[in-house]
C-alpha atoms as a PDB file:
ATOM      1  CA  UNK A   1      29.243  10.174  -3.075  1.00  0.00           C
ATOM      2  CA  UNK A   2      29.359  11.630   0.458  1.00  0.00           C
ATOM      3  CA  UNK A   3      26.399  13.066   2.424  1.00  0.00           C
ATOM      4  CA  UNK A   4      27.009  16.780   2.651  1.00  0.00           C
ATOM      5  CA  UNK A   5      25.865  16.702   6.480  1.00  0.00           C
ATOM      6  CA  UNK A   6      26.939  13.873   8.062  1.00  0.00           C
ATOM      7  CA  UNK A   7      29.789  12.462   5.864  1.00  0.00           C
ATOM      8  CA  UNK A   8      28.014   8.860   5.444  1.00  0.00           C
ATOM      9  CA  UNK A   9      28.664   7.202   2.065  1.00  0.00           C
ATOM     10  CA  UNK A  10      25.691   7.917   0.144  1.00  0.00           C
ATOM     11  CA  UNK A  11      24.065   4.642  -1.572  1.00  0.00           C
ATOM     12  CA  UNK A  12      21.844   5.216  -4.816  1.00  0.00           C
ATOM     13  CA  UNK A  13      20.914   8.446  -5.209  1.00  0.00           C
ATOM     14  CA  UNK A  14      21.412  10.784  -2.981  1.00  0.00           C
ATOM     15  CA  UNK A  15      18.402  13.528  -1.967  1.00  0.00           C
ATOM     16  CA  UNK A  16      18.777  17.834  -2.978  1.00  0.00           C
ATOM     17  CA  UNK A  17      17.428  19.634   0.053  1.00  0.00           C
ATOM     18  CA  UNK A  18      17.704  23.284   0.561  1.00  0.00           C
ATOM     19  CA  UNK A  19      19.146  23.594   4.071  1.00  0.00           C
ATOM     20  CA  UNK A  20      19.665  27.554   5.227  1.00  0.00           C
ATOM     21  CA  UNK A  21      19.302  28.640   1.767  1.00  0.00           C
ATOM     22  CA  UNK A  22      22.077  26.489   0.372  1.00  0.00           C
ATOM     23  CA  UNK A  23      21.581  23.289  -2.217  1.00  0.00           C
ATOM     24  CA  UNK A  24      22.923  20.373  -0.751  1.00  0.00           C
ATOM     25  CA  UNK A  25      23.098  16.772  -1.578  1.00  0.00           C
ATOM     26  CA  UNK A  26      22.393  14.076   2.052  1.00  0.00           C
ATOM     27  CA  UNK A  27      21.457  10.529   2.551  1.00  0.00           C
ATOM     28  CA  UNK A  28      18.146   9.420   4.031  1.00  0.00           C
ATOM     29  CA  UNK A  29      18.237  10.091   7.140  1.00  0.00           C
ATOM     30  CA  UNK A  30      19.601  13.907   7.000  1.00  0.00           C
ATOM     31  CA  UNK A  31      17.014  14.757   4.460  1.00  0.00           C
ATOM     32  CA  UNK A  32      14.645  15.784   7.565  1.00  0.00           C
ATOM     33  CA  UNK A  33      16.842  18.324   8.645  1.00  0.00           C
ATOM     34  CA  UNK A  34      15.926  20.522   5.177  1.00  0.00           C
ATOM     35  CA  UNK A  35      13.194  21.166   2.595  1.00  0.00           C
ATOM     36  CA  UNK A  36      13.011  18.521  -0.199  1.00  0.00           C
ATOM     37  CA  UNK A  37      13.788  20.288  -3.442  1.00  0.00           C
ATOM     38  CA  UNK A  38      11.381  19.082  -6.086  1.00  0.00           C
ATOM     39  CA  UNK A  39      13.030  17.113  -8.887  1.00  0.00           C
ATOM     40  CA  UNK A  40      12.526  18.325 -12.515  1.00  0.00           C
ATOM     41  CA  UNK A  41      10.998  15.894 -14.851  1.00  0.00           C
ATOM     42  CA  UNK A  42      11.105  16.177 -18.724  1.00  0.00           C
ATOM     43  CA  UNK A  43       8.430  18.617 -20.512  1.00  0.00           C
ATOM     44  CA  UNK A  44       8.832  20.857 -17.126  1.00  0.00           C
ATOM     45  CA  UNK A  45       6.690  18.575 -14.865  1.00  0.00           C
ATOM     46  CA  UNK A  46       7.237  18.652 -11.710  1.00  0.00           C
ATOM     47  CA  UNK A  47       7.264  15.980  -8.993  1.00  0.00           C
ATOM     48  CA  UNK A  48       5.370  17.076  -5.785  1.00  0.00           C
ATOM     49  CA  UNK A  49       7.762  16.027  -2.791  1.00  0.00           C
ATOM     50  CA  UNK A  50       6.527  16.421   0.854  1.00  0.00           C
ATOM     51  CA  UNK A  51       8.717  18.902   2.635  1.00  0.00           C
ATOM     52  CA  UNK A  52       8.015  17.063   6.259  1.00  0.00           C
ATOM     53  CA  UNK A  53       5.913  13.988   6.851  1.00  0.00           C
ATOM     54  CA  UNK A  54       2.812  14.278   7.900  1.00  0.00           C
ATOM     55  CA  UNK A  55       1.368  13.377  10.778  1.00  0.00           C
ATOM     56  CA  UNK A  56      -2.345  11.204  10.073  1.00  0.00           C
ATOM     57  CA  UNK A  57      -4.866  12.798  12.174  1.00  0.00           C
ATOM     58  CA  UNK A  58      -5.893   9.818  13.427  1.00  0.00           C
ATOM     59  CA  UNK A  59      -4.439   6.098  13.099  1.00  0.00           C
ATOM     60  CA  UNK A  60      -5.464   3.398  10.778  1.00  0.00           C
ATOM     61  CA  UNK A  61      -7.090   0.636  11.543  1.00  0.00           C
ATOM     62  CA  UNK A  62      -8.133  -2.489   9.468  1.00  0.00           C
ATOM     63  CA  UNK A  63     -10.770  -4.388  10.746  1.00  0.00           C
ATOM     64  CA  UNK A  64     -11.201  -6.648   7.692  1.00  0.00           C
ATOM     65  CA  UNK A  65      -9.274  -7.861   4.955  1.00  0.00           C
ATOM     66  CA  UNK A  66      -9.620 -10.130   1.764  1.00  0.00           C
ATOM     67  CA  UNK A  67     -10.020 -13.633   2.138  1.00  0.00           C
ATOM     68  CA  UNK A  68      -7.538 -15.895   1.389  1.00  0.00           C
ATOM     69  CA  UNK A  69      -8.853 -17.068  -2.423  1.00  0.00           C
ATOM     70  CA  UNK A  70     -10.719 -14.374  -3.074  1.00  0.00           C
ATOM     71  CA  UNK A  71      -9.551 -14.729  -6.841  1.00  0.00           C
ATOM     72  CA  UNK A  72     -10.906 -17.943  -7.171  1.00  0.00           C
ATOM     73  CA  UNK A  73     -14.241 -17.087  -5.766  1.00  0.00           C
ATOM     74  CA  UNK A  74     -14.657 -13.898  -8.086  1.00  0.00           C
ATOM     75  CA  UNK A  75     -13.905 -16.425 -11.151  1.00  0.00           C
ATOM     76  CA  UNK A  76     -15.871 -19.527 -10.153  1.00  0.00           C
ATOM     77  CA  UNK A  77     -19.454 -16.910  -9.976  1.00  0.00           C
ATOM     78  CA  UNK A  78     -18.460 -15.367 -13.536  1.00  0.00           C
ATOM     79  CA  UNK A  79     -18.161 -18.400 -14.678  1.00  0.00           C
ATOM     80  CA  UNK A  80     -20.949 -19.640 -13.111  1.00  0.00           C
ATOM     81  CA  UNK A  81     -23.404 -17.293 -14.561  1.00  0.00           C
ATOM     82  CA  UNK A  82     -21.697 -17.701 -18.143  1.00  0.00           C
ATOM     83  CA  UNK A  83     -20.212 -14.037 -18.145  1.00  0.00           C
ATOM     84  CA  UNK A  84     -16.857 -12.945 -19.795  1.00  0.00           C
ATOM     85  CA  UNK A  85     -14.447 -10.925 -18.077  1.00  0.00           C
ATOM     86  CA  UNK A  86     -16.139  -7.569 -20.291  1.00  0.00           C
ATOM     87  CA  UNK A  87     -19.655  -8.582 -19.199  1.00  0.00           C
ATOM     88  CA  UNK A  88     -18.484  -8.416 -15.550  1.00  0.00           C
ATOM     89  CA  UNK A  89     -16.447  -5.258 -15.946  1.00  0.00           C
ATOM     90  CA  UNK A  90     -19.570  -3.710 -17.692  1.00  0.00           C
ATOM     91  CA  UNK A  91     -21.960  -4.582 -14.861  1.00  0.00           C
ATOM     92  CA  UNK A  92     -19.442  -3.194 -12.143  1.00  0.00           C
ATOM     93  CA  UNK A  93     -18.719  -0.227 -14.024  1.00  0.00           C
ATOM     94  CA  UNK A  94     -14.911  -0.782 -14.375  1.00  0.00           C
ATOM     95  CA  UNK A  95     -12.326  -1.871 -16.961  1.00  0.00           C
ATOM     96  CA  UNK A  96     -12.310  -5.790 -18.273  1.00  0.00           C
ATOM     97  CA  UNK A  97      -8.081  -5.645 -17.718  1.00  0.00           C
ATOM     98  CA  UNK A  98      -8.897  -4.704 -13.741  1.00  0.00           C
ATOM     99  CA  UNK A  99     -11.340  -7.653 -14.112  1.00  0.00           C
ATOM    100  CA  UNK A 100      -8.287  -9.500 -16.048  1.00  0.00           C
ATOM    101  CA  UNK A 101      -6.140  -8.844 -12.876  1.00  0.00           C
ATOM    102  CA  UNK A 102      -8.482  -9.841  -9.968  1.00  0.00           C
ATOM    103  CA  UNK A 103      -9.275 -13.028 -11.156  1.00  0.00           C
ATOM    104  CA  UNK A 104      -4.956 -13.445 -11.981  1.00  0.00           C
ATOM    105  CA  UNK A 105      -4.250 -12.240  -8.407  1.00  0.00           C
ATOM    106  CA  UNK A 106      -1.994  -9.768  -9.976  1.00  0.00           C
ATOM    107  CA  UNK A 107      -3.739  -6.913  -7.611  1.00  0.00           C
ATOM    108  CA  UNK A 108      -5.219  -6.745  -5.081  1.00  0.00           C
ATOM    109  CA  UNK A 109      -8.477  -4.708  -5.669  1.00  0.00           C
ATOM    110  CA  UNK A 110      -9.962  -1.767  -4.019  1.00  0.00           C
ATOM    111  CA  UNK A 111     -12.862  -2.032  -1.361  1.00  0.00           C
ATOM    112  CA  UNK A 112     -15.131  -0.453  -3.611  1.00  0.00           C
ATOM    113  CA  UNK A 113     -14.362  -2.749  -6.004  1.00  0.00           C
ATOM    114  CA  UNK A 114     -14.500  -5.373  -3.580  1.00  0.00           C
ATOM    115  CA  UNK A 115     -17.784  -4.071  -2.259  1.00  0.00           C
ATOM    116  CA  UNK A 116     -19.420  -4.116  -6.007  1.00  0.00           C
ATOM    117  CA  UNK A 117     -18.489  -7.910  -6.506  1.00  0.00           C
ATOM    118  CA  UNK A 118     -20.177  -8.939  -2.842  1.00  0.00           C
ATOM    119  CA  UNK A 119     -23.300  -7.399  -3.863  1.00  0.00           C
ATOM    120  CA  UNK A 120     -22.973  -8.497  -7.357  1.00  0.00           C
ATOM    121  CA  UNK A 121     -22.641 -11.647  -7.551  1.00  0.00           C
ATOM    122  CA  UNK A 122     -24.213 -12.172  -3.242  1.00  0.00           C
ATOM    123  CA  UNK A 123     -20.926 -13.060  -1.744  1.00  0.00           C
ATOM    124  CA  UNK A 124     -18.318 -12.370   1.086  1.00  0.00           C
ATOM    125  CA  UNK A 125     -14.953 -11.619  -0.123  1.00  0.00           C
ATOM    126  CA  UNK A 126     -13.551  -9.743   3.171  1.00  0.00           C
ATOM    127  CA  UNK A 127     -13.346 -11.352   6.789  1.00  0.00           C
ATOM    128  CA  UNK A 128     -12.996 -10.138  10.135  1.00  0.00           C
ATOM    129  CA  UNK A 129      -9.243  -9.588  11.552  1.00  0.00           C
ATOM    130  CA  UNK A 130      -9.090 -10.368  15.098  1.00  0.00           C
ATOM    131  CA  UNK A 131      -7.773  -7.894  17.355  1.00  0.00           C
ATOM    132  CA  UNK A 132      -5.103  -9.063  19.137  1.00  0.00           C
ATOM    133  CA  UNK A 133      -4.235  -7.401  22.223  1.00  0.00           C
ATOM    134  CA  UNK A 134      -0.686  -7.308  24.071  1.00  0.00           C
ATOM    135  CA  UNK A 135       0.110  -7.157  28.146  1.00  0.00           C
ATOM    136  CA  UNK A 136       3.102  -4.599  28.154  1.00  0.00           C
ATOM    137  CA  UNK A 137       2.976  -4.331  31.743  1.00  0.00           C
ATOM    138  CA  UNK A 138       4.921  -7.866  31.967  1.00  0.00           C
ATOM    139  CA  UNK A 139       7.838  -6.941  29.965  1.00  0.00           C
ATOM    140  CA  UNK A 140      10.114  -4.157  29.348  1.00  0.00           C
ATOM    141  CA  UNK A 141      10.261  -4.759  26.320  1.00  0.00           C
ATOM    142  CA  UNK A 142       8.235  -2.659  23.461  1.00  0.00           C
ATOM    143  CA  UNK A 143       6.255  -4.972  20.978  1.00  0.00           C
ATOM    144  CA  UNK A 144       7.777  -5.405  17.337  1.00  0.00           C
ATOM    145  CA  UNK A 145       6.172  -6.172  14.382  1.00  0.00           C
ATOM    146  CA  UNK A 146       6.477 -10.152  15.203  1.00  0.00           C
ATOM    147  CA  UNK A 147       4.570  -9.850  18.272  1.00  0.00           C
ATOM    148  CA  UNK A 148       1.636  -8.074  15.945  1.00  0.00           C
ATOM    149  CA  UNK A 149       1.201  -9.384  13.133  1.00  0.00           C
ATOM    150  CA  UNK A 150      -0.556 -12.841  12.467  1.00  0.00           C
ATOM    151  CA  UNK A 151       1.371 -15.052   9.523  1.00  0.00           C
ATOM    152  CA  UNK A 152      -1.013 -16.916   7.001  1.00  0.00           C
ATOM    153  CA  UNK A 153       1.023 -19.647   5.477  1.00  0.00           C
ATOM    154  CA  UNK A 154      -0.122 -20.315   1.907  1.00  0.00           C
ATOM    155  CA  UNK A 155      -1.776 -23.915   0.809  1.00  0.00           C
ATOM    156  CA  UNK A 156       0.016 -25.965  -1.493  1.00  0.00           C
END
């Protein structure tokens, strides 16, 4: 299939925008230049689509994040106090499968779940990230996500 705009080959499914009142069918990267038709789901749901992105009103930052075995940590108190998985999820107010998943590092949980276990059980499970700044002034060149971000290598 062909994007209707540009002509690209289209790969996976292509998007349905309405462009000057006419359905068409583009890839990716003309979808911006018309309104995203929402799709129909069965039992007439429909999906909510975003006609343009939207701009945040102000930029995310992260100034702490999970430590690295936080999993382990979470277990090794439950344990430690002789509590199942449902006792925990009972005193924190949330489901023993969440609970289930934590401790399996199949999720990664929210900070208010996070924030529940520290003052649970008396711990820190989040650490400080430190800012790192960058000199553009001595190159030309503009930073990419290697020069940001900071690689943890995992412990075998």
């Amino acid at each position: 299939m062909e994007c209707e705009i540009c002509g690209r080959e289209i790969k996976g499914r292509g998007f349905k925008v309405i462009v000057e009142g006419s359905e068409v069918t583009v890839c990716a990267r003309c979808k911006e230049h018309g309104a995203v038709k929402p799709e129909k789901i069965d039992q007439g749901v429909k999906k909510l689509v975003l006609k343009k992105k939207q701009k945040l009103s102000r930029p995310v930052e992260f100034t702490e994040e999970l430590i690295e075995n936080y999993h382990l940590i979470i277990k090794r108190e439950r344990e430690k106090r002789g509590w199942s998985q449902e006792v925990l999820a009972k005193k924190i107010q949330e489901k023993a499968s969440l609970v289930r998943k934590i401790e399996n590092a199949e999720i990664t949980p929210e900070p208010e779940v996070v924030e529940k276990l520290e003052k649970l059980f008396n711990i820190t499970l989040r650490e400080k990230i430190p800012e790192i700044k960058i000199d553009l002034k001595k190159t030309n060149l503009t930073p990419t996500l290697g020069d940001v971000v900071v690689i943890k290598k995992k412990k075998r």
